[in-house]
C-alpha atoms as a PDB file:
ATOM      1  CA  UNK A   1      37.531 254.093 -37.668  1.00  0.00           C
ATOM      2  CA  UNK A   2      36.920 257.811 -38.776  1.00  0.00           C
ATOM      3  CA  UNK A   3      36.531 260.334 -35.940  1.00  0.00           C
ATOM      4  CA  UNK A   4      32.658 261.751 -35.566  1.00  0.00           C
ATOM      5  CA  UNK A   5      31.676 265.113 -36.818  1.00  0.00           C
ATOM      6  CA  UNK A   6      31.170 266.725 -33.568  1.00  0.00           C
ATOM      7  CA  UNK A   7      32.427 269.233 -30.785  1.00  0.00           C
ATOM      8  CA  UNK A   8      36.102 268.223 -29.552  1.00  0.00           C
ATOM      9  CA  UNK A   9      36.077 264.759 -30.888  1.00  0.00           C
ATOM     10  CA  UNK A  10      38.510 262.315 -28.789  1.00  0.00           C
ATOM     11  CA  UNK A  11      39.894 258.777 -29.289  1.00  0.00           C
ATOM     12  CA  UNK A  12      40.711 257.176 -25.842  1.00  0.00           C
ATOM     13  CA  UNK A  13      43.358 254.914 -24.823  1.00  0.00           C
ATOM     14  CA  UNK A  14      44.150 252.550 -21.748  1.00  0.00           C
ATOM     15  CA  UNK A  15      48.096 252.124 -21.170  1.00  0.00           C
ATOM     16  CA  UNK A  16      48.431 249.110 -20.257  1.00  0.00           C
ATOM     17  CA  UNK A  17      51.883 248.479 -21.227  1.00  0.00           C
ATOM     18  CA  UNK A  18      53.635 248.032 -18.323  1.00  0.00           C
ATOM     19  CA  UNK A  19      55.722 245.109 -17.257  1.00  0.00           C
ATOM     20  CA  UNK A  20      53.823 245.026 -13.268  1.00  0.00           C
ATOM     21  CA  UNK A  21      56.947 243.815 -11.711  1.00  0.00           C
ATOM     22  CA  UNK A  22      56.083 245.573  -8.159  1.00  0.00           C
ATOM     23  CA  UNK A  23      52.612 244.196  -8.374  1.00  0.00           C
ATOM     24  CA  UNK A  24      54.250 240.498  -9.541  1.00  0.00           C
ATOM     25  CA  UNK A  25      50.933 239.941 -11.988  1.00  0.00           C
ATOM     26  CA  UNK A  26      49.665 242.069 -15.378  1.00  0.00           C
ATOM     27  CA  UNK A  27      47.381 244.399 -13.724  1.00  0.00           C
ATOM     28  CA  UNK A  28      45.437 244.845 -16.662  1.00  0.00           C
ATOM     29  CA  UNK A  29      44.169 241.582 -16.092  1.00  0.00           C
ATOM     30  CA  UNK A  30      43.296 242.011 -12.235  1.00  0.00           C
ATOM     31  CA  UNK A  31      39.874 241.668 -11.159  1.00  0.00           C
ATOM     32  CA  UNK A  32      36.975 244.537 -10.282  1.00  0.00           C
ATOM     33  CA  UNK A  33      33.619 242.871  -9.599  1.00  0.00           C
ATOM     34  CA  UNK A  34      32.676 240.997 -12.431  1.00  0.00           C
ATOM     35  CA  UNK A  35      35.121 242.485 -14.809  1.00  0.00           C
ATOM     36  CA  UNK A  36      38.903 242.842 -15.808  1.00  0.00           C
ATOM     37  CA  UNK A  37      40.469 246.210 -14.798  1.00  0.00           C
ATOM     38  CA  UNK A  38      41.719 246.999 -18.317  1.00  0.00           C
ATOM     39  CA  UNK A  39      37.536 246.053 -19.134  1.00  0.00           C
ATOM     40  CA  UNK A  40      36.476 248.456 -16.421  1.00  0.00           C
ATOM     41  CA  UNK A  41      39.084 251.429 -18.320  1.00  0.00           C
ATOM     42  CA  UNK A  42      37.599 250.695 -21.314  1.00  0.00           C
ATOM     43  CA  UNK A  43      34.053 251.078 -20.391  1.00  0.00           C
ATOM     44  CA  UNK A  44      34.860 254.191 -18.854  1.00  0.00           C
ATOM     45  CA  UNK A  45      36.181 256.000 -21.881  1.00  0.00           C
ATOM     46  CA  UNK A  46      33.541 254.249 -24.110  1.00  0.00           C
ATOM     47  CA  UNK A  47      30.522 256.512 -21.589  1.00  0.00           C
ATOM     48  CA  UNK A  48      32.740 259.242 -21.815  1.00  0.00           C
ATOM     49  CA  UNK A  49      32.062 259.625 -25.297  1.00  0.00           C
ATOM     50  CA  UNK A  50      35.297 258.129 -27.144  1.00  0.00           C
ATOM     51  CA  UNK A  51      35.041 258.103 -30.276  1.00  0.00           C
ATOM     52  CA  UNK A  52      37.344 255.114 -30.856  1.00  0.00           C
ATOM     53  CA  UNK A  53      39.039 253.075 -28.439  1.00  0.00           C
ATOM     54  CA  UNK A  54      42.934 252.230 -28.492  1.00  0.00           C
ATOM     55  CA  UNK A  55      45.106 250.101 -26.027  1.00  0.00           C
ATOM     56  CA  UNK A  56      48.515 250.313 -25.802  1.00  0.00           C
ATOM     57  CA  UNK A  57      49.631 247.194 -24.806  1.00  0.00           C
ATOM     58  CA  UNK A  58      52.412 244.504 -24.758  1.00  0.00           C
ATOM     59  CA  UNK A  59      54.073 242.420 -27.813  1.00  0.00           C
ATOM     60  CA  UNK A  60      53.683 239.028 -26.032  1.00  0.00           C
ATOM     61  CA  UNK A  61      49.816 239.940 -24.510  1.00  0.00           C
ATOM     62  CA  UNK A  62      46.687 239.002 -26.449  1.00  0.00           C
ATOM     63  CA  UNK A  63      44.148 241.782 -25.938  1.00  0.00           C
ATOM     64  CA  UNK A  64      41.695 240.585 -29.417  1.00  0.00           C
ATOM     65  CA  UNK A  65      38.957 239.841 -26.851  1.00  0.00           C
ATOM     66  CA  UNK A  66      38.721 243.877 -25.877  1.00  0.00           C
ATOM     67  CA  UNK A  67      36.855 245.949 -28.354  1.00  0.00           C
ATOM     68  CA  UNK A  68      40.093 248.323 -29.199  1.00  0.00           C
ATOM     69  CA  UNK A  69      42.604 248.668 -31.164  1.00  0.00           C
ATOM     70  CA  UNK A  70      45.636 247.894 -30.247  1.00  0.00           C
ATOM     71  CA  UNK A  71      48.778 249.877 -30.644  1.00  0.00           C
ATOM     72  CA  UNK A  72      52.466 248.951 -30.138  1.00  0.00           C
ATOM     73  CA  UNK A  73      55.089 251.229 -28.615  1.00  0.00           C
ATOM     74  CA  UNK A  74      57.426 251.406 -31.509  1.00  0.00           C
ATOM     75  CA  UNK A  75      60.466 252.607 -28.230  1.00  0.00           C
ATOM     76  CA  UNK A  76      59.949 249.187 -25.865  1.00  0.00           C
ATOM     77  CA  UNK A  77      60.776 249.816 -22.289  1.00  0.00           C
ATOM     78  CA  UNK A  78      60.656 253.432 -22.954  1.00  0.00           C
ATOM     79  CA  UNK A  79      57.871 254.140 -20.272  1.00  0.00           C
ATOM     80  CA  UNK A  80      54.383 255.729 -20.306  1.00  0.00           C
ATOM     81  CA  UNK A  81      55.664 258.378 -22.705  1.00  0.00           C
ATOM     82  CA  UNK A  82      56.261 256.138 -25.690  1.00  0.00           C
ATOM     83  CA  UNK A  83      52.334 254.498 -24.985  1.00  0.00           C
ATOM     84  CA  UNK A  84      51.370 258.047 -25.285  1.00  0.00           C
ATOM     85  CA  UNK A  85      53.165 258.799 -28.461  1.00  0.00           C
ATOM     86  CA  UNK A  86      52.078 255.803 -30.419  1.00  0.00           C
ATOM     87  CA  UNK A  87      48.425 256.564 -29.286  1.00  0.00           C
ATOM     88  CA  UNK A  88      48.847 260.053 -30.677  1.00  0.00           C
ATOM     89  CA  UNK A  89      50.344 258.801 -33.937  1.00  0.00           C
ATOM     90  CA  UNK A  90      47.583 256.129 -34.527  1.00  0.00           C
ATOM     91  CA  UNK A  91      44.678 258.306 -33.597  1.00  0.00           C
ATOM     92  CA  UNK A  92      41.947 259.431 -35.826  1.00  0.00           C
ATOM     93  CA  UNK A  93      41.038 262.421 -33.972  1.00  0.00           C
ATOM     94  CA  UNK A  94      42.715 265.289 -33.472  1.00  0.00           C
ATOM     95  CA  UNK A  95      42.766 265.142 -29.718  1.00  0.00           C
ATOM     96  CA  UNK A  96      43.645 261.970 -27.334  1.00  0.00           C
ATOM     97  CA  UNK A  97      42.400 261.152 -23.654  1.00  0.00           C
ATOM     98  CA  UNK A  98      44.812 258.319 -22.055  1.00  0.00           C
ATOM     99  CA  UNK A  99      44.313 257.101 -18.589  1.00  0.00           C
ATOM    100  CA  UNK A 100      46.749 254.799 -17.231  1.00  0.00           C
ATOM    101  CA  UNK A 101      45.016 250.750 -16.501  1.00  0.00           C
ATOM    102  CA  UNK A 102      45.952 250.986 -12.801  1.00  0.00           C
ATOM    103  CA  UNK A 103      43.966 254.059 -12.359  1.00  0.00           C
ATOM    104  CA  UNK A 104      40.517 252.273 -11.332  1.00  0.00           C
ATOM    105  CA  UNK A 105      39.252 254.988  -9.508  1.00  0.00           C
ATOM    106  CA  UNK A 106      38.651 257.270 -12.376  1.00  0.00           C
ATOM    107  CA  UNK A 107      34.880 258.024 -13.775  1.00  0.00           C
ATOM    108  CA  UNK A 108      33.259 259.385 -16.864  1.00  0.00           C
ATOM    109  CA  UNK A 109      32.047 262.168 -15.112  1.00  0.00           C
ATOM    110  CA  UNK A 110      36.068 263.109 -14.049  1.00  0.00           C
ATOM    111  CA  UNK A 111      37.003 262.525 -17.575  1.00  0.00           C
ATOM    112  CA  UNK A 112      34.716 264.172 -18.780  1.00  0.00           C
ATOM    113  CA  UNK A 113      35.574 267.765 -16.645  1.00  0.00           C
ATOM    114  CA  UNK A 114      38.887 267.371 -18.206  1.00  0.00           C
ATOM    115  CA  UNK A 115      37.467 267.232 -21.812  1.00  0.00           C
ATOM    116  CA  UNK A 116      35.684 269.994 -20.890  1.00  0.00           C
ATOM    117  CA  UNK A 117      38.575 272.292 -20.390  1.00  0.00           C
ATOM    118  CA  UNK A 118      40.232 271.613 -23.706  1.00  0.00           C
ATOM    119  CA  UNK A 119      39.987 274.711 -26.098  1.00  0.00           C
ATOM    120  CA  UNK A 120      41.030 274.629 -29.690  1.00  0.00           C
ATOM    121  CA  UNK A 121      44.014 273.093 -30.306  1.00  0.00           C
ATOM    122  CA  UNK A 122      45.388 272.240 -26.155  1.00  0.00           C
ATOM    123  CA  UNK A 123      44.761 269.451 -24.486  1.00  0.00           C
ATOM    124  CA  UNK A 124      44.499 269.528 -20.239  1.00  0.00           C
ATOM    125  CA  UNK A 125      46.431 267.872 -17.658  1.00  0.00           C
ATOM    126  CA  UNK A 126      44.751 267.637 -14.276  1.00  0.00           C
ATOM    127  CA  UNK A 127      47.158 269.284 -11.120  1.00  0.00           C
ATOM    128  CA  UNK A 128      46.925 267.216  -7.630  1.00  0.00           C
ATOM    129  CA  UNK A 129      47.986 269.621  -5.442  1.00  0.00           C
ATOM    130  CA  UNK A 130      52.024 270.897  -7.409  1.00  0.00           C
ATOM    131  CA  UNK A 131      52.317 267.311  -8.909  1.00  0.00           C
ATOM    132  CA  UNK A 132      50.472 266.737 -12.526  1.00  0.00           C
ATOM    133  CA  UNK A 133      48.706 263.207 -13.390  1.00  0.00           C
ATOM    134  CA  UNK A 134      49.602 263.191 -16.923  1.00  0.00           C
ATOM    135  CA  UNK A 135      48.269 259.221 -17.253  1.00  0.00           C
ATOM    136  CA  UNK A 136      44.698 260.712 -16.866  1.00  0.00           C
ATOM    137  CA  UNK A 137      44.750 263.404 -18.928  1.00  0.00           C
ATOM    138  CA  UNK A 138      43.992 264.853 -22.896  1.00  0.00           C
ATOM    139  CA  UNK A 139      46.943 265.604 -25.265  1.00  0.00           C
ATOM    140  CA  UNK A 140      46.041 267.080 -28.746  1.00  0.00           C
ATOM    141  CA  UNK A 141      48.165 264.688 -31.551  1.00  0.00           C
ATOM    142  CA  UNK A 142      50.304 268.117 -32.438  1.00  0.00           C
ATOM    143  CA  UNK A 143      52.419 267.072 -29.454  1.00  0.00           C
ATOM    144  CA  UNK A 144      53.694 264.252 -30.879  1.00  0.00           C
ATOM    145  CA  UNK A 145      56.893 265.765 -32.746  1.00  0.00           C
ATOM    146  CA  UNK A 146      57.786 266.791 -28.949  1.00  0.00           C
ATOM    147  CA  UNK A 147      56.810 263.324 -27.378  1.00  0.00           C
ATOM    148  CA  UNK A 148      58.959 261.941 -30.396  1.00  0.00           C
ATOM    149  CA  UNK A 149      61.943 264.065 -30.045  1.00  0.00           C
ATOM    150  CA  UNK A 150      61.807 263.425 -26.420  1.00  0.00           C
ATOM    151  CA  UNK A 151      62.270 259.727 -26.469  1.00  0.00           C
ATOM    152  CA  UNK A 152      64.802 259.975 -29.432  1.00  0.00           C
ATOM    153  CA  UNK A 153      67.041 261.799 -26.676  1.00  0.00           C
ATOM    154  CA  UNK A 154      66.051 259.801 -24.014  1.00  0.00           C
ATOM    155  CA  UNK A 155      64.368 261.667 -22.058  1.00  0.00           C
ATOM    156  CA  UNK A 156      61.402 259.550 -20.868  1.00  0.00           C
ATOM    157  CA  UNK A 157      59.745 261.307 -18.385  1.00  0.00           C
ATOM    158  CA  UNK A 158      56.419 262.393 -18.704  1.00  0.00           C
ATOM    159  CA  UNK A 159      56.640 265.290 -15.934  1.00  0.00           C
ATOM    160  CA  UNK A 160      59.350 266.921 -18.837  1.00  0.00           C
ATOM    161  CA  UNK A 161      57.623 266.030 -21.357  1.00  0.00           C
ATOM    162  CA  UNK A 162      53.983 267.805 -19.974  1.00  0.00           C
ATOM    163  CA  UNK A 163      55.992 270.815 -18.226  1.00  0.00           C
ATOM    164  CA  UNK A 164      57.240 271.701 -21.452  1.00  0.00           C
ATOM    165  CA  UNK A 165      53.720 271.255 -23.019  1.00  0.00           C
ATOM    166  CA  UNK A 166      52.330 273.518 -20.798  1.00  0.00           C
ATOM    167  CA  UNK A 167      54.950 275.901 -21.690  1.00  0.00           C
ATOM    168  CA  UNK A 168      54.563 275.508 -25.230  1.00  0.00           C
ATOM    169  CA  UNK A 169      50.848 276.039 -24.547  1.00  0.00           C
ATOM    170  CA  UNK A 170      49.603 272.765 -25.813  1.00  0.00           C
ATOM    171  CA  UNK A 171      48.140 271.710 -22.858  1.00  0.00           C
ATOM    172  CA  UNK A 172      46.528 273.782 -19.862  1.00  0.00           C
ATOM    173  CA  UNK A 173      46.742 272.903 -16.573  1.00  0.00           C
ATOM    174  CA  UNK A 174      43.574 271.728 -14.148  1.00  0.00           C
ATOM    175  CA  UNK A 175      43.645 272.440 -10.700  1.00  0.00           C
ATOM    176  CA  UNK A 176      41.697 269.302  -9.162  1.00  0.00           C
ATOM    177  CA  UNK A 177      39.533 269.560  -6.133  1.00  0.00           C
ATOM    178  CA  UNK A 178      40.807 267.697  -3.232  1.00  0.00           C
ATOM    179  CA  UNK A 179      37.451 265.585  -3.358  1.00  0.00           C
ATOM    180  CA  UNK A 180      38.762 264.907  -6.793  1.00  0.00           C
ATOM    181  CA  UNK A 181      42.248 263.592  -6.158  1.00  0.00           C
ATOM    182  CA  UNK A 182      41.045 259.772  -5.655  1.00  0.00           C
ATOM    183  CA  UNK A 183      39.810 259.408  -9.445  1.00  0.00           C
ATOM    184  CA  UNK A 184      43.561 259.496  -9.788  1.00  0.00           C
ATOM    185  CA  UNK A 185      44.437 256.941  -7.292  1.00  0.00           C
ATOM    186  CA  UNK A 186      46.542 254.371  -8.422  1.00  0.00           C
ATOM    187  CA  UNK A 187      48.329 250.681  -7.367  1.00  0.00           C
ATOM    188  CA  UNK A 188      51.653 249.159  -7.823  1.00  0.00           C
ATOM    189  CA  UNK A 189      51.665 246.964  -5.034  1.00  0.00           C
ATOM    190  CA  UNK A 190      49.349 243.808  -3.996  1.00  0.00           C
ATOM    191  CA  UNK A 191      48.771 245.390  -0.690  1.00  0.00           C
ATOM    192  CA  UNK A 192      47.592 248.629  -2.951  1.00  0.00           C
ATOM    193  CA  UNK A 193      45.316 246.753  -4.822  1.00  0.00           C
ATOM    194  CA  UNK A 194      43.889 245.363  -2.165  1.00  0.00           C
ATOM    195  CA  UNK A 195      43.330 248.271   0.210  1.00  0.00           C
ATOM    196  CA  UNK A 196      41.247 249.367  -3.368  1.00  0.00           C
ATOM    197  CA  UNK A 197      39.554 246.259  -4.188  1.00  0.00           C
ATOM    198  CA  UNK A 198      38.733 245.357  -0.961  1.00  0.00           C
END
């Protein structure tokens, strides 16, 4: 699917690769109302405006009942970072929003603030407080040599691998609004989930 001719363009994609050992269950497939939580992501990107939708998932997980594409990490158990990367590399767009499945606090309005601050080439990672939330955030594809090199090393993390974004001035930093930290709540935990869901 070709990227539409418009301002900042942006594919979208849900990592939901994960293994959910703390939470003992795939969370993708947890309930919200009358949907899935990796359904709920998806229909959040899709009214933000994506203009394709990817999911990086798991080998052994069927996800051909979601409207996405799937991609596969091509580094297994390498972490959020390698989701990222393979989202960047299959994207048509030049840009990428990702937004972690167990985030299901997040809104199109929120993602769409963060589109906003994207300029030319950078993408924008949102700043709770001095800690970043890189799994809700948009990452132009030119960062995938770094997110590559990275994980060749072994160097998984995704605080390194946005601190040195920043630095490199592919992405720009947004200061969220304490009102605005719970779009970036997320669960691990049963008793997580259901303190949300409940």
């Amino acid at each position: 699917m070709e990227c539409e001719r418009r301002e900042l363009p942006f594919s979208a994609a849900v990592l939901a690769g994960g293994r959910s050992t703390r939470m003992g269950t795939d969370k993708a497939f947890l309930q919200v109302g009358n949907e899935l939580l990796i359904e709920r992501q998806l229909r959040c990107l899709r009214e933000s405006g994506a203009a394709e939708l990817l999911i990086s998932g798991r080998t052994e997980v069927d996800y051909s009942r979601f409207a996405a594409r799937l991609v596969r990490d091509e580094l297994p158990h390498a972490g959020p970072l390698a989701g990222v990367a393979a989202t960047m590399k299959a994207s048509s767009c030049h840009r990428v929003f990702v937004l972690a499945v167990d985030m299901p606090k997040m809104t199109p309005a929120m993602v769409g603030k963060i589109l906003s601050q994207c300029k030319d080439a950078a993408g924008c990672v949102p700043i709770d407080g001095h800690r970043f939330q890189p799994l809700g955030a948009a990452y132009p594809v030119s960062l995938l040599p770094l997110a590559e090199h990275l994980l060749s090393i072994g160097r998984y993390s995704m605080r390194d691998f946005v601190g040195q974004a920043i630095s490199e001035g592919f992405v720009q930093p947004l200061q969220l609004e304490l009102d605005e930290h719970i779009y970036f709540t997320n669960m691990n935990r049963p008793h997580e989930w259901a303190a949300i869901s409940g």
